[in-house]
N, C-alpha and C. Protein backbone atom coordinates (compact mmCIF):
# COMPACT_ATOMS: atom_id res chain seq x y z
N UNK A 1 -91.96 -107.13 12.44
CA UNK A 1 -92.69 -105.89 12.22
C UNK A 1 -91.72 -104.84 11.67
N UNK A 2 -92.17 -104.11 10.61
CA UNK A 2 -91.04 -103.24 9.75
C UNK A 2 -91.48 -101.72 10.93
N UNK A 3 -90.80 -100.96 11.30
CA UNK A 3 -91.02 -100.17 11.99
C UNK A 3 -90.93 -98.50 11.12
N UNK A 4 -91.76 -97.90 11.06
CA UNK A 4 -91.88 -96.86 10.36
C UNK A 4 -91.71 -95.11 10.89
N UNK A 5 -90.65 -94.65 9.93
CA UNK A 5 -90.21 -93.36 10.52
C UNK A 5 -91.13 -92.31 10.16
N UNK A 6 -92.37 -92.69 9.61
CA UNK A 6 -93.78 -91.75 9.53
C UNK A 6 -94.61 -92.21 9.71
N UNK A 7 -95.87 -92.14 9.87
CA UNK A 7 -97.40 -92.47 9.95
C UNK A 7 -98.47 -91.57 9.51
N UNK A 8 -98.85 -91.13 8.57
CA UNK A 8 -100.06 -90.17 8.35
C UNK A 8 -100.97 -90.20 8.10
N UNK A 9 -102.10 -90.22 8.91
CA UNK A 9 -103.75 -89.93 8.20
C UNK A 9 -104.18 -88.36 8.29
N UNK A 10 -104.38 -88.31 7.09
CA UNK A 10 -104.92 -87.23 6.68
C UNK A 10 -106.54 -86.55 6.72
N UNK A 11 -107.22 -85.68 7.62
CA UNK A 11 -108.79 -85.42 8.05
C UNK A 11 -109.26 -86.96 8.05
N UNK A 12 -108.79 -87.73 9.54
CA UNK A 12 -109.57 -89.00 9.55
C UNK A 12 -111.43 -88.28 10.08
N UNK A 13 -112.29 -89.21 9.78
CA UNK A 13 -113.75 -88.80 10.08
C UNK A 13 -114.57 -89.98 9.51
N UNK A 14 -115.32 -90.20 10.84
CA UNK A 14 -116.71 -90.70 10.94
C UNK A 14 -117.52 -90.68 9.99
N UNK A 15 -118.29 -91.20 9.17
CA UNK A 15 -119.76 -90.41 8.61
C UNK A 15 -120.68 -90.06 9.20
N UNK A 16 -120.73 -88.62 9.14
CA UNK A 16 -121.94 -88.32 10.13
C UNK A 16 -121.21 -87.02 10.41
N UNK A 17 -122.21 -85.92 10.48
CA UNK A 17 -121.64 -84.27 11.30
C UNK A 17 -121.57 -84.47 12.42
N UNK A 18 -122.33 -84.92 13.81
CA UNK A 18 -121.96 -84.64 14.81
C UNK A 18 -121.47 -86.01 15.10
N UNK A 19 -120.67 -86.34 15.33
CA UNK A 19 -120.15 -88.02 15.79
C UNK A 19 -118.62 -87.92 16.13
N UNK A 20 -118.64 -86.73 17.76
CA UNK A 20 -117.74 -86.20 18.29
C UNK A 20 -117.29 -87.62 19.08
N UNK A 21 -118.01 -88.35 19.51
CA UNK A 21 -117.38 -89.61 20.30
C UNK A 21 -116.96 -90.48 19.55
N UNK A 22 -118.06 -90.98 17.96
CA UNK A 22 -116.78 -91.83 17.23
C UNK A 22 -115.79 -91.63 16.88
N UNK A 23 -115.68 -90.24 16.51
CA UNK A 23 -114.63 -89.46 16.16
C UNK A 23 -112.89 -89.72 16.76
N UNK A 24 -113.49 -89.80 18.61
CA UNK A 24 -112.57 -89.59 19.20
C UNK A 24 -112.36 -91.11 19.56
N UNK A 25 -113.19 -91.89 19.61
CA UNK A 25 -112.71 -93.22 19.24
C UNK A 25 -111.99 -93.69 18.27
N UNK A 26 -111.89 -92.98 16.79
CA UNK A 26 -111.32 -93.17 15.68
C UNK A 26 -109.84 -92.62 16.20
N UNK A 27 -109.94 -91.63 16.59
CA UNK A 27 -108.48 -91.38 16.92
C UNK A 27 -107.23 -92.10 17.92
N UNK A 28 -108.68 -92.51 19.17
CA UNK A 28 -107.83 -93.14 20.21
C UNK A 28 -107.48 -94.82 19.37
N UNK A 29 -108.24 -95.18 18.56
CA UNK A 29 -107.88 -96.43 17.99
C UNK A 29 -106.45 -96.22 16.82
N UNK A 30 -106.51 -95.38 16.24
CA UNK A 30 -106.03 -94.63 15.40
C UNK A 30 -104.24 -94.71 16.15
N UNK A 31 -103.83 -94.22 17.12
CA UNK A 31 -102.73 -94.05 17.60
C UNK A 31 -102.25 -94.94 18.45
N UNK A 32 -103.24 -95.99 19.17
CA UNK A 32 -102.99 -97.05 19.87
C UNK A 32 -102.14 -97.42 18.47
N UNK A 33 -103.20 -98.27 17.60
CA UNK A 33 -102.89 -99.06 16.69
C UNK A 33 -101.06 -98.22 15.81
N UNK A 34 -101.03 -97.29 15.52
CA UNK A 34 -100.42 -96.79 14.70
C UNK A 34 -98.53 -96.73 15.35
N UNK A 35 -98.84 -96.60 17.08
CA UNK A 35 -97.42 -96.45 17.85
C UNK A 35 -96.81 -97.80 17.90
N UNK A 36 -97.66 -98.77 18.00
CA UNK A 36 -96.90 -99.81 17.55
C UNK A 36 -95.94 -100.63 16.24
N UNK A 37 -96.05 -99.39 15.42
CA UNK A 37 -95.29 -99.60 13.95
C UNK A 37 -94.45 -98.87 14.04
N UNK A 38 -94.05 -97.31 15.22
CA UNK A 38 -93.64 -96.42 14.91
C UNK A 38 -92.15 -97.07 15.24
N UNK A 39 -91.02 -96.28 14.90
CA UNK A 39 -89.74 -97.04 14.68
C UNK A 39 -89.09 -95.94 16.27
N UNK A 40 -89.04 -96.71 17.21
CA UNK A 40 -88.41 -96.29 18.42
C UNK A 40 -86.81 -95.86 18.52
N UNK A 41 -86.84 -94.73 18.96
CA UNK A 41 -85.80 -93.98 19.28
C UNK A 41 -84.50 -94.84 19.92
N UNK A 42 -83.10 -94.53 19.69
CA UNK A 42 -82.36 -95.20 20.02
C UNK A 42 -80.82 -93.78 20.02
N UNK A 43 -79.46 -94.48 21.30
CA UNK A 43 -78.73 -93.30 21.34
C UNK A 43 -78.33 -92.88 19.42
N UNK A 44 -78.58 -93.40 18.42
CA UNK A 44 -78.16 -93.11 16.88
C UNK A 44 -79.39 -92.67 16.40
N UNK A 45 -79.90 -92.57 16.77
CA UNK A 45 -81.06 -91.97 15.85
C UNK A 45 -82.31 -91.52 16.51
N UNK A 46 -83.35 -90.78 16.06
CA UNK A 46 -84.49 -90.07 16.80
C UNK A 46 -85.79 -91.48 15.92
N UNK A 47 -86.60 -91.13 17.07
CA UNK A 47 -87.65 -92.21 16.78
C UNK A 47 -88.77 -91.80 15.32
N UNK A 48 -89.64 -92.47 15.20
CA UNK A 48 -90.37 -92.07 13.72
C UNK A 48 -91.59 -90.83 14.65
N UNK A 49 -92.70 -90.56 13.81
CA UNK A 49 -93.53 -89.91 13.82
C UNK A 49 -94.81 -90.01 13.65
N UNK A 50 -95.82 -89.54 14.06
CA UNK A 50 -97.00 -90.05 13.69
C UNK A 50 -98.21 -88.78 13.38
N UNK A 51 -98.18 -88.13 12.10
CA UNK A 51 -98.96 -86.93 11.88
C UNK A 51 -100.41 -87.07 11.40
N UNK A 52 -101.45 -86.43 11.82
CA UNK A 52 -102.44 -86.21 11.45
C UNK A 52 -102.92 -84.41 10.93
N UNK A 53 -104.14 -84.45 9.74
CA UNK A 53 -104.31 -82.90 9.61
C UNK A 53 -106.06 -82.99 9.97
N UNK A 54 -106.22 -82.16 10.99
CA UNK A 54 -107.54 -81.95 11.24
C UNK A 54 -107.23 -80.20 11.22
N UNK A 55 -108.79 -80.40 10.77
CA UNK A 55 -109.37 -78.91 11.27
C UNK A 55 -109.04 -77.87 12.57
N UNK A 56 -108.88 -76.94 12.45
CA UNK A 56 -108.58 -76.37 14.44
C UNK A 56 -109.46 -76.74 15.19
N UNK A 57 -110.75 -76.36 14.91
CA UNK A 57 -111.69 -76.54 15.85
C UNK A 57 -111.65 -78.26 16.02
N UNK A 58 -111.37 -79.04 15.31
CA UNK A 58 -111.12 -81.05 15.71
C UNK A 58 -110.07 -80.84 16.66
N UNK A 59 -109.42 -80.62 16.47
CA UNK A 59 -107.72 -80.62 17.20
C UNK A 59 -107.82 -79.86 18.62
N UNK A 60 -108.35 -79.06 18.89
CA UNK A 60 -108.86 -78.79 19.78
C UNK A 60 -107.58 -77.59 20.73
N UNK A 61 -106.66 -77.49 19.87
CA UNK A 61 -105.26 -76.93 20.62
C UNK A 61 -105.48 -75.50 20.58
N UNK A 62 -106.26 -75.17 20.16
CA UNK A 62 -106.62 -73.30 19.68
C UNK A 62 -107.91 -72.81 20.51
N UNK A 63 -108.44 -73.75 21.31
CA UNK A 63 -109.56 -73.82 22.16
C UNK A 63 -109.41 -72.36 22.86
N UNK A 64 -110.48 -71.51 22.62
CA UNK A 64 -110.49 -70.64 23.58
C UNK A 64 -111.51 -70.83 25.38
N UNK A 65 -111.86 -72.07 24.88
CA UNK A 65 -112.14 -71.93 26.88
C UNK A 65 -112.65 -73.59 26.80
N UNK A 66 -112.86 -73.84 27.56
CA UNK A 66 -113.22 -75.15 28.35
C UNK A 66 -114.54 -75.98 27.51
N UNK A 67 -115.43 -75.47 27.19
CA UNK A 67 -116.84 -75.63 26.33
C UNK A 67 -115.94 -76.09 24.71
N UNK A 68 -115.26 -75.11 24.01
CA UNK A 68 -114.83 -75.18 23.24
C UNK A 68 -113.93 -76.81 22.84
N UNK A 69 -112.88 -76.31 23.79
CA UNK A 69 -112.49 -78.06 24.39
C UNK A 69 -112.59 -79.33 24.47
N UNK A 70 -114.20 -79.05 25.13
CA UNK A 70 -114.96 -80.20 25.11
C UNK A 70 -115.42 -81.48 24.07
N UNK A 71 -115.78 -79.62 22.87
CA UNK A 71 -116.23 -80.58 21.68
C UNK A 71 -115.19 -80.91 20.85
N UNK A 72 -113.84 -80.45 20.74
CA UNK A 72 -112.72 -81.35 20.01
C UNK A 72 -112.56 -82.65 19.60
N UNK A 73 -112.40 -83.12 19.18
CA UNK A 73 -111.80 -84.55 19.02
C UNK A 73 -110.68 -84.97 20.18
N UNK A 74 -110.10 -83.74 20.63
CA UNK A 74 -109.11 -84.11 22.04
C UNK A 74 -107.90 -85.27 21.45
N UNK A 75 -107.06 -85.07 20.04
CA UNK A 75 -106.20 -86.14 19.63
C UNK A 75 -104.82 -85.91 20.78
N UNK A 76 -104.55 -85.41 20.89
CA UNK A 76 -103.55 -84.84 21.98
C UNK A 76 -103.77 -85.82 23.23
N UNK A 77 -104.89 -85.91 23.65
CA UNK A 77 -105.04 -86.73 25.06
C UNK A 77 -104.97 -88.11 24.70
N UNK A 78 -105.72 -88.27 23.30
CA UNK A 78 -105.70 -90.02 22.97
C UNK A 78 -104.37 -90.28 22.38
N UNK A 79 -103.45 -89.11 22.00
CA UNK A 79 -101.90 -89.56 21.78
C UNK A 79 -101.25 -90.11 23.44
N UNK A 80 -101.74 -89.27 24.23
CA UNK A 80 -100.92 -89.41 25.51
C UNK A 80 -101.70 -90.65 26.25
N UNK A 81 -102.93 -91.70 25.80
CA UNK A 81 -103.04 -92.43 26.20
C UNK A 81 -101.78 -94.00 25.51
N UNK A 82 -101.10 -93.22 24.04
CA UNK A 82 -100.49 -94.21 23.16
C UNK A 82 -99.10 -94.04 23.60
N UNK A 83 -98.65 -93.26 24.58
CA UNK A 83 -97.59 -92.51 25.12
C UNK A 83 -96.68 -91.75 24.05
N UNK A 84 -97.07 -91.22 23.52
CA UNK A 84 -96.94 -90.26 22.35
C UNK A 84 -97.39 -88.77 23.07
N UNK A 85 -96.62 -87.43 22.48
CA UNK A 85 -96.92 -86.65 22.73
C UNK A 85 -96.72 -85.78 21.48
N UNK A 86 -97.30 -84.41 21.41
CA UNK A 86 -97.77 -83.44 20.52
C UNK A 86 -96.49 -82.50 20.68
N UNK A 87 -95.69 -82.62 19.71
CA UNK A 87 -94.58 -81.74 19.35
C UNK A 87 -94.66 -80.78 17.99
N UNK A 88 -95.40 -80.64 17.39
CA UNK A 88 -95.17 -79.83 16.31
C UNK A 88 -97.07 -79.73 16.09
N UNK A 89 -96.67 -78.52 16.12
CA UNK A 89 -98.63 -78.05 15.28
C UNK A 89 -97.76 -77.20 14.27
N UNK A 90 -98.63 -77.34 12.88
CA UNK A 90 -98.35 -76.56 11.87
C UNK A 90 -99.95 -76.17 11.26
N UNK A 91 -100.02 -74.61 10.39
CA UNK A 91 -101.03 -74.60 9.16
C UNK A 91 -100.20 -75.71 8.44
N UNK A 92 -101.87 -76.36 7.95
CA UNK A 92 -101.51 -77.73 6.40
C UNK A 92 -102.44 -77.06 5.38
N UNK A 93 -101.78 -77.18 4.14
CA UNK A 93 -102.10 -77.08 2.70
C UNK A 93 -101.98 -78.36 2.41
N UNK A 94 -102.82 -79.30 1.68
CA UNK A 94 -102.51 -80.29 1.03
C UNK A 94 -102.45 -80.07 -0.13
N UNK A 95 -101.34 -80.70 -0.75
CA UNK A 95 -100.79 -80.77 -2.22
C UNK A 95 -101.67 -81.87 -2.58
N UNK A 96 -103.12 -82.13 -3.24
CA UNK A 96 -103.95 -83.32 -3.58
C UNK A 96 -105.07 -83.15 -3.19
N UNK A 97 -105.61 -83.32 -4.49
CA UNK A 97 -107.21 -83.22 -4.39
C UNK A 97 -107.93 -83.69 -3.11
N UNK A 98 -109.14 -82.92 -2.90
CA UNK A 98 -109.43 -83.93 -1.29
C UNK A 98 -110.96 -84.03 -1.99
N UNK A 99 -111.45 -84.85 -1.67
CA UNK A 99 -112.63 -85.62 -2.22
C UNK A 99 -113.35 -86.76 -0.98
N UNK A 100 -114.64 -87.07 -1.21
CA UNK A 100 -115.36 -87.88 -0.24
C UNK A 100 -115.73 -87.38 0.25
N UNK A 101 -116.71 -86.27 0.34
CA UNK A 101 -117.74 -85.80 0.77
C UNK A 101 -119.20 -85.74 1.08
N UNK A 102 -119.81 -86.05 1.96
CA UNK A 102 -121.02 -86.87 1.98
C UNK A 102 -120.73 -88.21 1.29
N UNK A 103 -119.82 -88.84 1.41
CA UNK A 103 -119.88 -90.46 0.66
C UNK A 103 -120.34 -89.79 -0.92
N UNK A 104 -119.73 -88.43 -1.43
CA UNK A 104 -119.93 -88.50 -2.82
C UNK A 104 -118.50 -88.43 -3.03
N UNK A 105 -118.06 -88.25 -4.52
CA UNK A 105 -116.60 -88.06 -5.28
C UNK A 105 -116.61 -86.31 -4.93
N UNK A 106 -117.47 -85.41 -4.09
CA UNK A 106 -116.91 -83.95 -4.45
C UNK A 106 -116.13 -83.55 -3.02
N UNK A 107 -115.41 -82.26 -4.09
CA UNK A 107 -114.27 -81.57 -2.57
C UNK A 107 -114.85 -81.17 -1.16
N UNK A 108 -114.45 -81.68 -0.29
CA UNK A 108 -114.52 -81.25 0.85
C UNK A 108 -113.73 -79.79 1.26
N UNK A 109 -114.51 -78.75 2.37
CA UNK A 109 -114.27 -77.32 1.94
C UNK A 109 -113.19 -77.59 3.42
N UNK A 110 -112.55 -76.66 3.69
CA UNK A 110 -110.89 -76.95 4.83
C UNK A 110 -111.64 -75.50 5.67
N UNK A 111 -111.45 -75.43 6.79
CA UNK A 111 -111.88 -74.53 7.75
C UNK A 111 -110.28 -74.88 8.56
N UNK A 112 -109.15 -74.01 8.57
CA UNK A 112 -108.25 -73.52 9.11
C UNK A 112 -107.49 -75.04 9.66
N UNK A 113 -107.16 -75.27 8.65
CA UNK A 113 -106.52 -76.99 8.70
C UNK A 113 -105.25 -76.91 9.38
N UNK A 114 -104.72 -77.82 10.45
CA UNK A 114 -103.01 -77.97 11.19
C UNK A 114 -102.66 -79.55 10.79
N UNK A 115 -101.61 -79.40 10.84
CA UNK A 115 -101.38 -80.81 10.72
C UNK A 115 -100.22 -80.95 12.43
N UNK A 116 -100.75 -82.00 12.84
CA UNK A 116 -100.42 -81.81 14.05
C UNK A 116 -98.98 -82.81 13.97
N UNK A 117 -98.29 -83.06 14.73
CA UNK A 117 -97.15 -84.44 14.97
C UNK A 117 -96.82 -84.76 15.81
N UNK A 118 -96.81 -85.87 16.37
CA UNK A 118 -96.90 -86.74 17.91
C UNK A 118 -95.57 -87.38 18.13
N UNK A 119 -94.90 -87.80 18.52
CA UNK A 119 -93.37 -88.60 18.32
C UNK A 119 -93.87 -89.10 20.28
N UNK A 120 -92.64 -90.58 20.00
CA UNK A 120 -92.69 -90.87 20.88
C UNK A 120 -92.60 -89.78 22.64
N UNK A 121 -92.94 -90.36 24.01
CA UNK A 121 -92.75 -89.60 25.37
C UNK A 121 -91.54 -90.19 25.21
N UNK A 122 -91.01 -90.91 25.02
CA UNK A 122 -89.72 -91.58 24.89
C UNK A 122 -88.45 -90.93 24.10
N UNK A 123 -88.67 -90.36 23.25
CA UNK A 123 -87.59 -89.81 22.28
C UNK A 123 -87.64 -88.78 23.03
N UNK A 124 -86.58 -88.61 23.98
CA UNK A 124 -85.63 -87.17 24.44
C UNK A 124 -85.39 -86.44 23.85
N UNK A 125 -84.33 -87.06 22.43
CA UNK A 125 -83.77 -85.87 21.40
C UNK A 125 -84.93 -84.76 20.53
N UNK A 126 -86.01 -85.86 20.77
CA UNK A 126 -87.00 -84.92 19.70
C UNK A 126 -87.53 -84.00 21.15
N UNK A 127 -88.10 -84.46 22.43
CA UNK A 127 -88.52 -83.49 23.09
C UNK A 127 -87.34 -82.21 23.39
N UNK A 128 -85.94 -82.19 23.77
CA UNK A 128 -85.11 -81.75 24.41
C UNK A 128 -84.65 -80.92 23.45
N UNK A 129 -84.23 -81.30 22.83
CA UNK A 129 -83.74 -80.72 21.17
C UNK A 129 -83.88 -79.62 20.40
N UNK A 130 -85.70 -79.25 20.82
CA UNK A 130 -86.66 -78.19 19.92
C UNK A 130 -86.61 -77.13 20.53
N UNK A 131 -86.83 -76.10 19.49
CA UNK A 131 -86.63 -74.91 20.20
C UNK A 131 -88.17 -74.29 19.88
N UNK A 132 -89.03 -75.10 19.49
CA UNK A 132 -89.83 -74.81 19.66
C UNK A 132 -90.66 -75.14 21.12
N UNK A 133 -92.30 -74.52 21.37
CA UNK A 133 -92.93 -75.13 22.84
C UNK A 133 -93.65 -76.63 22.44
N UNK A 134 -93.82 -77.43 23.72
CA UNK A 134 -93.81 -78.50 23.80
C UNK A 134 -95.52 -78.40 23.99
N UNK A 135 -96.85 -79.06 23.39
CA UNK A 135 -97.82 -78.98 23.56
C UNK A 135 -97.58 -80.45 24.79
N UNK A 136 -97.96 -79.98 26.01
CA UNK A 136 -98.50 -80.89 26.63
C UNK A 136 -100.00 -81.25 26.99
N UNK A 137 -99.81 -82.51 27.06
CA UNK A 137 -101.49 -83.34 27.39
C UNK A 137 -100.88 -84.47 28.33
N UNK A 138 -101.09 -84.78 29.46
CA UNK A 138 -100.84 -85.63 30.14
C UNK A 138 -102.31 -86.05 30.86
N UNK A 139 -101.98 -87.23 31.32
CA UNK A 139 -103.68 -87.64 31.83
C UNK A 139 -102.98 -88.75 32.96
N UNK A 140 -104.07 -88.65 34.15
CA UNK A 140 -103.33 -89.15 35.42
C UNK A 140 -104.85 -89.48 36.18
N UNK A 141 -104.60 -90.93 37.06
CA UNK A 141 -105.69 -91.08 38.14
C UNK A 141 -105.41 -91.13 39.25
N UNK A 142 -106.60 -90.45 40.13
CA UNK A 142 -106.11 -90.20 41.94
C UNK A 142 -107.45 -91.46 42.46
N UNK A 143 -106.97 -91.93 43.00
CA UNK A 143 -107.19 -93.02 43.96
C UNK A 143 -107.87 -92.00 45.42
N UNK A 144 -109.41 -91.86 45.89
CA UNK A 144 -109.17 -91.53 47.27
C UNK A 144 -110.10 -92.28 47.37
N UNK A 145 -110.18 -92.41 48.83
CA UNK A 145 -110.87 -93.17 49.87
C UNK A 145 -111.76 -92.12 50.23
N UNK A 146 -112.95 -91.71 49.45
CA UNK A 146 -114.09 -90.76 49.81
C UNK A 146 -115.08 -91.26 49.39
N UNK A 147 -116.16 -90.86 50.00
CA UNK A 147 -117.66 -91.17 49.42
C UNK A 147 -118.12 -89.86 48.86
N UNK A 148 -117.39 -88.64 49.12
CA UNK A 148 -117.96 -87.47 48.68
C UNK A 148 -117.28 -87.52 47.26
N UNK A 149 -117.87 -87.05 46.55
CA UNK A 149 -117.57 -86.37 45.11
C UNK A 149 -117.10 -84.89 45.20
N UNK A 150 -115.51 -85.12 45.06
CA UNK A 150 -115.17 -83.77 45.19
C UNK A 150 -114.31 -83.09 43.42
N UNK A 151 -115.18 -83.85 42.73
CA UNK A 151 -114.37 -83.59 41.43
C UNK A 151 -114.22 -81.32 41.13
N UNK A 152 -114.92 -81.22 41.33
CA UNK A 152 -115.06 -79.42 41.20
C UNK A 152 -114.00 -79.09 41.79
N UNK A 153 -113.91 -79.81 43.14
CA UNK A 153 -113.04 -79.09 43.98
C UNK A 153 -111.83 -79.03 43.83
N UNK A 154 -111.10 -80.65 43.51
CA UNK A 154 -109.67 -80.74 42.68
C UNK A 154 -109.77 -79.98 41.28
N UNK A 155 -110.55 -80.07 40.35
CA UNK A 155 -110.60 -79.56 38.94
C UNK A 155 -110.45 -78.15 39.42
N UNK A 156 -110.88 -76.74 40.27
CA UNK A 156 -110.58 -75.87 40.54
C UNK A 156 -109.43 -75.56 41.37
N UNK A 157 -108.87 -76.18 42.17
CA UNK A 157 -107.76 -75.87 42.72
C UNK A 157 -106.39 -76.35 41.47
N UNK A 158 -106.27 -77.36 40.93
CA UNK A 158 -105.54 -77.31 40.09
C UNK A 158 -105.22 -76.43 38.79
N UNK A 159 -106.61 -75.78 38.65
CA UNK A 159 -106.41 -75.06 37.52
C UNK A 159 -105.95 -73.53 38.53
N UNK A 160 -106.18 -73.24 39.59
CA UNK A 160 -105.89 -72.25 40.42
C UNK A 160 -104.24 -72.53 40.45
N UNK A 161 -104.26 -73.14 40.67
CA UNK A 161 -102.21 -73.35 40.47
C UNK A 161 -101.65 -73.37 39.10
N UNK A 162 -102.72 -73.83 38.12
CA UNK A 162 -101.84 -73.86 36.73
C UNK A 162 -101.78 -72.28 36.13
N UNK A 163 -102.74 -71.71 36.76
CA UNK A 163 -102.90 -69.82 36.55
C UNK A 163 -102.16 -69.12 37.16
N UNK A 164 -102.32 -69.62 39.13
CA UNK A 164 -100.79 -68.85 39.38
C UNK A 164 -99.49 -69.12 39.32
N UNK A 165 -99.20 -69.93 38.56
CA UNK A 165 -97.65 -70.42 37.80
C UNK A 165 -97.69 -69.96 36.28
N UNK A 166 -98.37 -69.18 36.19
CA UNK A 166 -99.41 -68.34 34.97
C UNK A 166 -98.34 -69.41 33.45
N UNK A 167 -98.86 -70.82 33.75
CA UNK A 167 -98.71 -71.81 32.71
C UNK A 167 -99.37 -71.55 31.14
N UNK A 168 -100.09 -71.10 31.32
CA UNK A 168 -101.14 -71.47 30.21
C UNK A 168 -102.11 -72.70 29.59
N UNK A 169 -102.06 -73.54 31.04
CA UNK A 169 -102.23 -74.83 30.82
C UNK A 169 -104.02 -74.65 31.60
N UNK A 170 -105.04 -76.06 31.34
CA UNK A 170 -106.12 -76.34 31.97
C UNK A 170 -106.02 -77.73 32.39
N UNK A 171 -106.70 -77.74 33.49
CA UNK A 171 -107.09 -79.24 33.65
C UNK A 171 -108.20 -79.28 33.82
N UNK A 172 -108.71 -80.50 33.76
CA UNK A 172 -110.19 -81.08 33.53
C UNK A 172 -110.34 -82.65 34.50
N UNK A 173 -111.18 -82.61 35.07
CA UNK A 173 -111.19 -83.59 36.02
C UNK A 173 -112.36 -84.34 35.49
N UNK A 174 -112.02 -85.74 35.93
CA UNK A 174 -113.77 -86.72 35.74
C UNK A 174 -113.38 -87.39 36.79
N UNK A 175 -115.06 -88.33 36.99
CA UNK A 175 -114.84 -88.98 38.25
C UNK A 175 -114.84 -90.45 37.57
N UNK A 176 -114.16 -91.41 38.07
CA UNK A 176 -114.73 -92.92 37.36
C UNK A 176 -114.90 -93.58 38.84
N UNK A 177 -116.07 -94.73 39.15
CA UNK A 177 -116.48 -95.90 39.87
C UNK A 177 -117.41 -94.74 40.61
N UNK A 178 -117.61 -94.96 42.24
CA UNK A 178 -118.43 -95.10 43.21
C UNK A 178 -119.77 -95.05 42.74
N UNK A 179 -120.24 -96.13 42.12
CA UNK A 179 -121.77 -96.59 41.87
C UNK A 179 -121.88 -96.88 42.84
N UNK A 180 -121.64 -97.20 43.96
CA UNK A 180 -123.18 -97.32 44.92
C UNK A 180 -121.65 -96.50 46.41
N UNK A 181 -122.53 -96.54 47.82
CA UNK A 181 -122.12 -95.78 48.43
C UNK A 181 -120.55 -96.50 49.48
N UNK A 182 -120.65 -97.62 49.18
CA UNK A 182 -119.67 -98.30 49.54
C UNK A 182 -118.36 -97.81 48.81
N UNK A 183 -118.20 -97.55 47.78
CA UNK A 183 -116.97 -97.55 46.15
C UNK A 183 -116.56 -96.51 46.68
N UNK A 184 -115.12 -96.21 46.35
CA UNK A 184 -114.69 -95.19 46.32
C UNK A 184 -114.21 -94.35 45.07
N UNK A 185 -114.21 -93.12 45.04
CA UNK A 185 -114.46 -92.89 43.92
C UNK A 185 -112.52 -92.28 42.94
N UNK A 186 -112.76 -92.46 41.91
CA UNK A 186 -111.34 -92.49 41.10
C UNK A 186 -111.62 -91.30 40.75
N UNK A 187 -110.56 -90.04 40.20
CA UNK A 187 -110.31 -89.17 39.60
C UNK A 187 -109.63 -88.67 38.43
N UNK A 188 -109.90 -88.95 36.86
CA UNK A 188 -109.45 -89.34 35.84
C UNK A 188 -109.35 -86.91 35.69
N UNK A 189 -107.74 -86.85 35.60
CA UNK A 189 -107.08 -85.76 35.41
C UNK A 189 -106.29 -85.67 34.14
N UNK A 190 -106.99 -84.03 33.41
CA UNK A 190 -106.43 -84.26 32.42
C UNK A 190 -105.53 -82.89 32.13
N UNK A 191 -104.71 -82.49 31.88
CA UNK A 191 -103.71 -81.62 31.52
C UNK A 191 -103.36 -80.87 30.43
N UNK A 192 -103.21 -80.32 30.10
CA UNK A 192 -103.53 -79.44 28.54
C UNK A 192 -102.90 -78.39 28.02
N UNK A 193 -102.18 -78.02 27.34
CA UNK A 193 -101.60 -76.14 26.94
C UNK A 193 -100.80 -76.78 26.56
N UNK A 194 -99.84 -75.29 25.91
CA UNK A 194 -98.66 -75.11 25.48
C UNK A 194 -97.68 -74.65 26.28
């Protein structure tokens, strides 16, 4: 496998306006598939990269509240499922016609385009290095032994600590299993800011 010190797709998308879940399937497939080419960090050298340019409102990093959030594409969380993390947001200009619109040959119109860049959780030098802030997205599961559904309750106390450590960060909680009353139920935690 030739291992590559870039990766770029440029406004990947679904056909279709609202097709926020294929979307985010496209992405989580998108970076699974793509970290395995990426060329891994070593003490001589920093690892490759893996950039995409979506829209702000896709990217979801400019979110002004939780609703907003929601409807993102969320590439940040499906990087941190590829163990990749979000080190560089930039405004993108593309130098090249952009075309394929409605499945025709005409320009597609840009609503406040970033081009985002993911590098390995692994490459130190690229996290440690920057003097820029580190966009984190981390995602984590809690295991309890409850029959109650207390997802509100962790999802608010954690974000109550990420405010008074006045982070700038959110979390977002889901529940996965207890279908019937026996199961106990999992807590899929997700992490977010700059």
């Amino acid at each position: 496998t030739i291992e590559q010190d870039k990766i770029q797709f440029n406004f990947p998308h679904i056909q279709g306006k609202s097709n926020i879940r294929y979307n985010r399937q496209l992405m989580n497939d998108f970076f699974t598939s793509a970290s395995r080419f990426l060329k891994k960090p070593n003490h001589e050298s920093k690892g490759g990269h893996i950039l995409t340019a979506l829209m702000s409102v896709q990217g979801g990093m400019h979110a002004e509240g939780m609703e907003e959030w929601k409807r993102s594409w969320m590439p940040a969380v499906y990087a941190a499922d590829a163990n990749l993390l979000l080190v560089n947001m930039e405004p993108f200009e593309p130098q090249y016609n952009l075309s394929s619109y409605r499945s025709r040959d005409d320009q597609f119109h840009l609503k406040n385009p970033f081009l985002y860049t993911f590098a390995s959780s692994n490459d130190k030098s690229e996290l440690f290095s920057s003097k820029k802030d580190i966009y984190l997205c981390c995602h984590f599961e809690i295991g309890l032994e409850s029959k109650l559904n207390l997802r509100s309750e962790i999802e608010d106390y954690l974000n109550d600590q990420l405010q008074y450590y006045n982070t700038g960060w959110l979390a977002e909680v889901y529940t996965r299993g207890g279908m019937n009353e026996c199961d106990s139920l999992f807590y899929k935690v997700f992490i977010y800011g700059v």
